[in-house]
C-alpha atoms as a PDB file:
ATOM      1  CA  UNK A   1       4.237 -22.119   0.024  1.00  0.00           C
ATOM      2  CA  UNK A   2       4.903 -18.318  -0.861  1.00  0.00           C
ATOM      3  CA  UNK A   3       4.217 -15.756   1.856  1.00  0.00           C
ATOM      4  CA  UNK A   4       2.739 -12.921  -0.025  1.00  0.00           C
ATOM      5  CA  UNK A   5       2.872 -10.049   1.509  1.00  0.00           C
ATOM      6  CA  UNK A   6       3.653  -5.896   1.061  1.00  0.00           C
ATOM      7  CA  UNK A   7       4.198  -3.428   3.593  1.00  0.00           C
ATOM      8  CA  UNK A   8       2.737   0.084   3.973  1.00  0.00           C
ATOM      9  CA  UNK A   9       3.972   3.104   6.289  1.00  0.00           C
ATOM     10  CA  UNK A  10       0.521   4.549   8.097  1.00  0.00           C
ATOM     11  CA  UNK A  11      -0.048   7.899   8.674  1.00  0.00           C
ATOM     12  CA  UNK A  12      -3.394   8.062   9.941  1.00  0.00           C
ATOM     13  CA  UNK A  13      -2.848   4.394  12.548  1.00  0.00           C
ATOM     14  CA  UNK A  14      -6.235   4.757  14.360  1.00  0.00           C
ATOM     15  CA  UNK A  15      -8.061   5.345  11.172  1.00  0.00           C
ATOM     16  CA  UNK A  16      -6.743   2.083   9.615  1.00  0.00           C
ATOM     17  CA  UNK A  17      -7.025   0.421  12.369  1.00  0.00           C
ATOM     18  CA  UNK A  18     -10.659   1.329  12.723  1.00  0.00           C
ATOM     19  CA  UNK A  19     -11.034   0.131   9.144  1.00  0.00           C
ATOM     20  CA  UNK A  20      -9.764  -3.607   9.812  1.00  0.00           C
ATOM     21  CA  UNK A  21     -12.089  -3.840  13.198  1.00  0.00           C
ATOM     22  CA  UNK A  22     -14.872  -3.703  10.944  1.00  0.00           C
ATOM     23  CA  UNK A  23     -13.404  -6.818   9.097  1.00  0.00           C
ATOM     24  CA  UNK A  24     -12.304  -8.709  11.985  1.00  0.00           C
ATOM     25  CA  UNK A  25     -11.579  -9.265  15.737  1.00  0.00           C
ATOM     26  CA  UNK A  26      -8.526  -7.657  16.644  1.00  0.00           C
ATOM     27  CA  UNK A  27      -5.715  -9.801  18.387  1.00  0.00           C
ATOM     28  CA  UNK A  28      -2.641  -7.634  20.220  1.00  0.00           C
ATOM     29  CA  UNK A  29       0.552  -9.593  20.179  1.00  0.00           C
ATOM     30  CA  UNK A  30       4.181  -9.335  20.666  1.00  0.00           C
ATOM     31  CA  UNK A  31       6.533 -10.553  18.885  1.00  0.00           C
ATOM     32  CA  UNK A  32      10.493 -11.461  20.022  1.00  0.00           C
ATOM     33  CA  UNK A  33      12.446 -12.230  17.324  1.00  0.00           C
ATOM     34  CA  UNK A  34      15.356 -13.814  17.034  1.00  0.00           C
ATOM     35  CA  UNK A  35      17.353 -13.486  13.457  1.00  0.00           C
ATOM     36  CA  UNK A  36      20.323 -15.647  12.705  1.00  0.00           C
ATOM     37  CA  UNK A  37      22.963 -15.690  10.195  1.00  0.00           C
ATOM     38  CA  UNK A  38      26.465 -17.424   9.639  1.00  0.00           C
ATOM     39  CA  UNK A  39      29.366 -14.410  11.059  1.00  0.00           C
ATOM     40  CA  UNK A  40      30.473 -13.597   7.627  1.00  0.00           C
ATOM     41  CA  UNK A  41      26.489 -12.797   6.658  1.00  0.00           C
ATOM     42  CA  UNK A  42      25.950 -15.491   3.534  1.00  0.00           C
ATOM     43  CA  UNK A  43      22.326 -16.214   4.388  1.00  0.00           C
ATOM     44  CA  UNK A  44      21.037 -12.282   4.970  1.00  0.00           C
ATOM     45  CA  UNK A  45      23.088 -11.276   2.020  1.00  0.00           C
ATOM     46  CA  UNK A  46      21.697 -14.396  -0.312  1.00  0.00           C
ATOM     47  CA  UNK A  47      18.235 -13.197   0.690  1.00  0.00           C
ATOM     48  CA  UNK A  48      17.606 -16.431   3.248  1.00  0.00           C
ATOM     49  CA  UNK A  49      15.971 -15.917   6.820  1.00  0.00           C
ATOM     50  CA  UNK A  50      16.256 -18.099   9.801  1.00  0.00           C
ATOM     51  CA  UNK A  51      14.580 -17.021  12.385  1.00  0.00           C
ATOM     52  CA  UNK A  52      12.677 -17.468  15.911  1.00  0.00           C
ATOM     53  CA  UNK A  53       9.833 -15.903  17.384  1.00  0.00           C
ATOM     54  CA  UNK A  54       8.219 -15.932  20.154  1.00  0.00           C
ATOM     55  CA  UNK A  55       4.515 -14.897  20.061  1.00  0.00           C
ATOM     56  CA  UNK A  56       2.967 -13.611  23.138  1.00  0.00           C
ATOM     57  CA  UNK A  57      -0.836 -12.986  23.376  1.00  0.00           C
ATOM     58  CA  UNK A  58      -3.624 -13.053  25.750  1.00  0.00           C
ATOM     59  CA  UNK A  59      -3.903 -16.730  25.046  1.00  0.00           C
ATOM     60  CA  UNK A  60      -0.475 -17.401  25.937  1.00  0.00           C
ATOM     61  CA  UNK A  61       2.772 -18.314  24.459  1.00  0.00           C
ATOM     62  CA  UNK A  62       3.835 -19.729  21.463  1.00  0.00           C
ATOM     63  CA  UNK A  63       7.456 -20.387  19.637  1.00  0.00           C
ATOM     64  CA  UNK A  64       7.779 -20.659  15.668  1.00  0.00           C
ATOM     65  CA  UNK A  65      10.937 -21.313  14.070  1.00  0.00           C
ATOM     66  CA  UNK A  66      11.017 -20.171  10.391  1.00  0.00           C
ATOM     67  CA  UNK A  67      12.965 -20.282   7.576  1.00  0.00           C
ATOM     68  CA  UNK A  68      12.764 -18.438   4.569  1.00  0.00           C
ATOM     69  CA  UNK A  69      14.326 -18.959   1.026  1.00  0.00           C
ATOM     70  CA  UNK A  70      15.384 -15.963  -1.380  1.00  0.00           C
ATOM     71  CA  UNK A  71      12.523 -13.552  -2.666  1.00  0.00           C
ATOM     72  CA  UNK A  72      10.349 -15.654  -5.324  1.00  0.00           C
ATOM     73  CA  UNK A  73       8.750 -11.919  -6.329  1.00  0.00           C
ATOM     74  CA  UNK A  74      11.661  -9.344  -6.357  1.00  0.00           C
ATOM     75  CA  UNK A  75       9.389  -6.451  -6.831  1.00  0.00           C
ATOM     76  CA  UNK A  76       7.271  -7.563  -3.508  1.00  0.00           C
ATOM     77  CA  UNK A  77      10.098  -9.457  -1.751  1.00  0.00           C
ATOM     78  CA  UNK A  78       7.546 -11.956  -1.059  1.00  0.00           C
ATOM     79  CA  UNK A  79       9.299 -15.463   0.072  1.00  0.00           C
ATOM     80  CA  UNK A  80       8.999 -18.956   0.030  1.00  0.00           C
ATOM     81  CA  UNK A  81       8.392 -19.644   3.803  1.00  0.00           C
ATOM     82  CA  UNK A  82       8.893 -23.136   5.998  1.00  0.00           C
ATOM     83  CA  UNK A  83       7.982 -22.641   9.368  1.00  0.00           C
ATOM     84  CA  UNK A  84       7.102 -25.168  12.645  1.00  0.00           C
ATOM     85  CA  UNK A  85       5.997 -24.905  16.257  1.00  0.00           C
ATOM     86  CA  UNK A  86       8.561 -25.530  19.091  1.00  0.00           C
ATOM     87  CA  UNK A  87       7.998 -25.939  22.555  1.00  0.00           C
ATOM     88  CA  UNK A  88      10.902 -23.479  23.683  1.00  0.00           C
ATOM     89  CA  UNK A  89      12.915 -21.498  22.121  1.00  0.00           C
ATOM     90  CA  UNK A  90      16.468 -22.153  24.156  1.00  0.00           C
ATOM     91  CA  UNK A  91      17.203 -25.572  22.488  1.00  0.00           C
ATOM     92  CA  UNK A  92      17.048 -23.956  19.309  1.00  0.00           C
ATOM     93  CA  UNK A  93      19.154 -21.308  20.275  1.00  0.00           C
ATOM     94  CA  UNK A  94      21.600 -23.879  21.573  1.00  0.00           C
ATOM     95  CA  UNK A  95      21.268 -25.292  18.529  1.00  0.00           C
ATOM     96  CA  UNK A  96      22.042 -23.064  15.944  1.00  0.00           C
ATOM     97  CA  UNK A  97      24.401 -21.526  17.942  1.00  0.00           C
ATOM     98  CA  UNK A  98      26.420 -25.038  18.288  1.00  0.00           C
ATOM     99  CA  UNK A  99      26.302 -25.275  14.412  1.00  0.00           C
ATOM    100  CA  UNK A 100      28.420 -21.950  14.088  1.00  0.00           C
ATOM    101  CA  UNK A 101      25.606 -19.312  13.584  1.00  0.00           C
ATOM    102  CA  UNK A 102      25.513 -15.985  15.646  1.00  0.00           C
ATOM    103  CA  UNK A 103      22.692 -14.212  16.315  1.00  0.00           C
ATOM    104  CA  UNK A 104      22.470 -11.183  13.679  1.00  0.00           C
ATOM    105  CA  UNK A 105      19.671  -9.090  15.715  1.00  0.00           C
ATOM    106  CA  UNK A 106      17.406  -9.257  17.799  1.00  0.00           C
ATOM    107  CA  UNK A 107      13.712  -7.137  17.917  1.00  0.00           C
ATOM    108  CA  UNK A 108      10.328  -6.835  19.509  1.00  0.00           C
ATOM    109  CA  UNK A 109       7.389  -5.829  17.080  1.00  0.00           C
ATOM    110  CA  UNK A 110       4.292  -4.686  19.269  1.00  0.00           C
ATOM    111  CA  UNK A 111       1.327  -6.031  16.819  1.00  0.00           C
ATOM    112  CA  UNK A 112      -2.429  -6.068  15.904  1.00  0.00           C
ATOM    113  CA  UNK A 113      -3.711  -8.994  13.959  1.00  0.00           C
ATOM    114  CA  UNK A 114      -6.453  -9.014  11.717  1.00  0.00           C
ATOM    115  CA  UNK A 115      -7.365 -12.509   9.943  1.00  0.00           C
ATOM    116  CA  UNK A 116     -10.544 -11.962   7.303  1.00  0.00           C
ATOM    117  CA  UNK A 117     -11.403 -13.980   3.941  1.00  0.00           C
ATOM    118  CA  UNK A 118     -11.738 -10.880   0.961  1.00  0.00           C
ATOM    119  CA  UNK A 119     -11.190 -11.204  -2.550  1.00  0.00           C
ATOM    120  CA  UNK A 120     -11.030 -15.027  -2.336  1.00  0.00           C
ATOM    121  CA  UNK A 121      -8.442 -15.528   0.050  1.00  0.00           C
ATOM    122  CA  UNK A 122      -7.736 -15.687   3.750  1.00  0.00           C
ATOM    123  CA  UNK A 123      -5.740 -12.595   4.979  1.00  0.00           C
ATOM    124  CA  UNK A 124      -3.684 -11.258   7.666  1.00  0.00           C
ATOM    125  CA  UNK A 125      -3.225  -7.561   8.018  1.00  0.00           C
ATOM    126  CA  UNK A 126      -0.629  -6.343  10.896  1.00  0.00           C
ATOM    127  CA  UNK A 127      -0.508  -2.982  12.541  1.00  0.00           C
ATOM    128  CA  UNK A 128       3.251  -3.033  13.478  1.00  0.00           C
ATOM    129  CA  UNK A 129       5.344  -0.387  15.622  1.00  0.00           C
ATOM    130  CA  UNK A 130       8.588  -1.501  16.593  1.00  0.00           C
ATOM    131  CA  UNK A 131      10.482   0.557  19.800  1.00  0.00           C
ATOM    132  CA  UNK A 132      13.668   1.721  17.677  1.00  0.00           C
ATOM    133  CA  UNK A 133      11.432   2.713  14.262  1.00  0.00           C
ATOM    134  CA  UNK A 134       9.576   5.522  13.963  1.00  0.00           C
ATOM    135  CA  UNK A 135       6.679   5.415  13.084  1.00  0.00           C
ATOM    136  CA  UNK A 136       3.382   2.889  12.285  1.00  0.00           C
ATOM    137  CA  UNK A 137       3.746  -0.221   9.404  1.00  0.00           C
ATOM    138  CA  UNK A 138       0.879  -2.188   7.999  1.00  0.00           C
ATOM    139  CA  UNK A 139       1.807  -5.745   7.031  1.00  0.00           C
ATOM    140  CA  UNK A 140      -0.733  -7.487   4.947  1.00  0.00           C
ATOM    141  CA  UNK A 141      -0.269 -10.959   3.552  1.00  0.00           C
ATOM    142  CA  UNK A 142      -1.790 -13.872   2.052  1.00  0.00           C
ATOM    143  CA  UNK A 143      -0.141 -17.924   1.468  1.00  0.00           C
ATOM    144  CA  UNK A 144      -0.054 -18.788  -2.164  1.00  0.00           C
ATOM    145  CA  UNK A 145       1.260 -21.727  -4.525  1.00  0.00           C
ATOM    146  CA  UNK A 146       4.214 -20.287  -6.731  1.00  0.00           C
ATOM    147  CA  UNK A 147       2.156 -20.609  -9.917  1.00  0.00           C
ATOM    148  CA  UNK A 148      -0.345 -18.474  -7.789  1.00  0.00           C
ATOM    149  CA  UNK A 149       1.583 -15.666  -6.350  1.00  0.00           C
ATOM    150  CA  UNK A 150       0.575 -12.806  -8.962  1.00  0.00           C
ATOM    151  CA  UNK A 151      -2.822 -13.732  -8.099  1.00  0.00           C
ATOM    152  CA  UNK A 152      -2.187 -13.572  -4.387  1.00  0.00           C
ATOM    153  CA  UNK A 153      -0.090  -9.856  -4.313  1.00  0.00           C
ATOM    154  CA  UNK A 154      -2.826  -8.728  -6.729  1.00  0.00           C
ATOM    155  CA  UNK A 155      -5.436  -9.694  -3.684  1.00  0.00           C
ATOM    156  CA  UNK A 156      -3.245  -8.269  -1.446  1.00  0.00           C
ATOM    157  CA  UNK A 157      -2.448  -5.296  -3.197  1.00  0.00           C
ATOM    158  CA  UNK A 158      -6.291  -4.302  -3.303  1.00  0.00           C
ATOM    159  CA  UNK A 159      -6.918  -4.671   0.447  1.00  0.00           C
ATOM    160  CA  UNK A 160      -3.851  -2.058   0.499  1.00  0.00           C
ATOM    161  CA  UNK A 161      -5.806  -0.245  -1.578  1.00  0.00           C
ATOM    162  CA  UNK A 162      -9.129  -0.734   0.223  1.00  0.00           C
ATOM    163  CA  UNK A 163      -7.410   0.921   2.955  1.00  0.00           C
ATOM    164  CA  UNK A 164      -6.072   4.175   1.097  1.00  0.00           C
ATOM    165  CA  UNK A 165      -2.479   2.761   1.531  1.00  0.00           C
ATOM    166  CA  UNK A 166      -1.208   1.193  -1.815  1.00  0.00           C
ATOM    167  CA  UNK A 167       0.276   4.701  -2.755  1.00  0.00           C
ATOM    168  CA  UNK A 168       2.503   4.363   1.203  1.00  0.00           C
ATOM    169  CA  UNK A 169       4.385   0.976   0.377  1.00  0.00           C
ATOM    170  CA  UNK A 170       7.641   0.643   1.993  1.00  0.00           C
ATOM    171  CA  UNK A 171      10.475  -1.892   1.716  1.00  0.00           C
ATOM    172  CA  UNK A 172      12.092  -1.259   3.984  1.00  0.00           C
ATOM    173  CA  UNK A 173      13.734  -4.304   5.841  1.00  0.00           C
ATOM    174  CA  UNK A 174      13.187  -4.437   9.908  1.00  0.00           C
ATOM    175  CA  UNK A 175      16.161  -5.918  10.440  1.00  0.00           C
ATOM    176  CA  UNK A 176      18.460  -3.538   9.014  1.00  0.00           C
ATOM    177  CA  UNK A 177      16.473  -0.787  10.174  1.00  0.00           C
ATOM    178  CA  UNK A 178      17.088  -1.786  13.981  1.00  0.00           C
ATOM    179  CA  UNK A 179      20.524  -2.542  13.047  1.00  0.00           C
ATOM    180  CA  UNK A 180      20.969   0.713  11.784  1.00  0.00           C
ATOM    181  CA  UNK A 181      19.000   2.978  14.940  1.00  0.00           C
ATOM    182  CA  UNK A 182      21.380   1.053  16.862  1.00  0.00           C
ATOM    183  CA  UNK A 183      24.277   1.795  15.143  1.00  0.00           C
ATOM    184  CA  UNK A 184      25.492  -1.599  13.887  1.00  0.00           C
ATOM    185  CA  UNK A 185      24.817  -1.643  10.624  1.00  0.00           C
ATOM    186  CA  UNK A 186      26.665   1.320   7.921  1.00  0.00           C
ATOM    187  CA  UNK A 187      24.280   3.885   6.785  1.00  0.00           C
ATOM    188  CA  UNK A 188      25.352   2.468   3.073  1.00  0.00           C
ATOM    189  CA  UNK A 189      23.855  -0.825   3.853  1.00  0.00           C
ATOM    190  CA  UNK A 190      20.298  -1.567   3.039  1.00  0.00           C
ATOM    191  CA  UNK A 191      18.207  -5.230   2.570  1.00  0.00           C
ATOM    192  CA  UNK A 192      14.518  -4.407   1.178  1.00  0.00           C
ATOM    193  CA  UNK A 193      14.015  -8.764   0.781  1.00  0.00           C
ATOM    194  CA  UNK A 194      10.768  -8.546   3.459  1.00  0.00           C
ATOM    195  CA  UNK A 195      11.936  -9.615   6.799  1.00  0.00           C
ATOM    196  CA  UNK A 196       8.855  -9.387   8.715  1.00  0.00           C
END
């Protein structure tokens, strides 16, 4: 399956978020994430994720650990994506780690979920501000088959535009943005694949 999904930069956050209340509850969430790479980079440069997150929420605590292949959209960045529950995130750490990986960064996204059904599909639209970023980000983002995935950024590109934002799309990539606030990562440097 094919996470389709595009990111816009809001100006106007309580507006939009006003706007998706109307469509569905809202849920607030944190995220921790956890990205890791081999030292000499191989799977961020090739495009590949692997990553864990911890999602905390008013009805608790939950651990994913995902793994995404190269962009199957280049335009959208939009990935193949392969992810499971775990019940805690330090075994996996332990893990990875024992196989030779390193962590390449680590972030907290403060989030608001929105999951509606428009234009035929099941969406999830995220308000996203993350502590070294300036700024507000809309994720939205729909699952798709491959042979579907035109279909699926077409639906998501018109709840973008639903929302006045299709004209504030932004690719740029979390990871190296926190890298780069935090002064590990040269200015020269970018990644616009979609880590979200």
């Amino acid at each position: 399956m094919i996470e389709a999904e595009l990111k816009a930069r809001v100006h106007a956050p309580d507006t939009v978020r006003a706007r998706l209340a109307g469509l569905a509850d809202e849920e607030a969430a944190t995220y921790a994430d956890t990205y890791y790479d081999w030292p000499d980079r191989r799977l961020t440069n090739g495009g590949w994720e692997l990553r864990v997150r911890v999602v905390e929420t008013d009805a608790g605590r939950r651990t994913l650990l995902t793994y995404k292949e190269p962009p199957a959209d280049t335009g959208s960045g939009s990935k193949p994506e392969h992810e499971t529950a775990v019940d805690d995130d330090r075994p996996v750490d332990v893990m990875l780690r024992g196989l030779g990986l390193t962590v390449l960064v680590e972030l907290t996204k403060h989030c608001r979920n929105y999951r509606f059904r428009v234009h035929g599909r099941d969406m999830l639209a995220t308000l996203v501000t993350v502590p070294e970023l300036h700024g507000t980000f809309l994720e939205v983002e729909t699952i798709a088959e491959p042979n579907e995935l035109d279909a699926a950024l077409g639906a998501v590109r018109a709840v973008l535009d639903d929302l006045d934002l299709l004209d504030d799309l932004d690719a740029t990539d979390y990871t190296d943005a926190v890298m780069r606030a935090r002064g590990l990562l040269d200015k020269g440097t970018v990644h616009t694949e979609g880590t979200t």
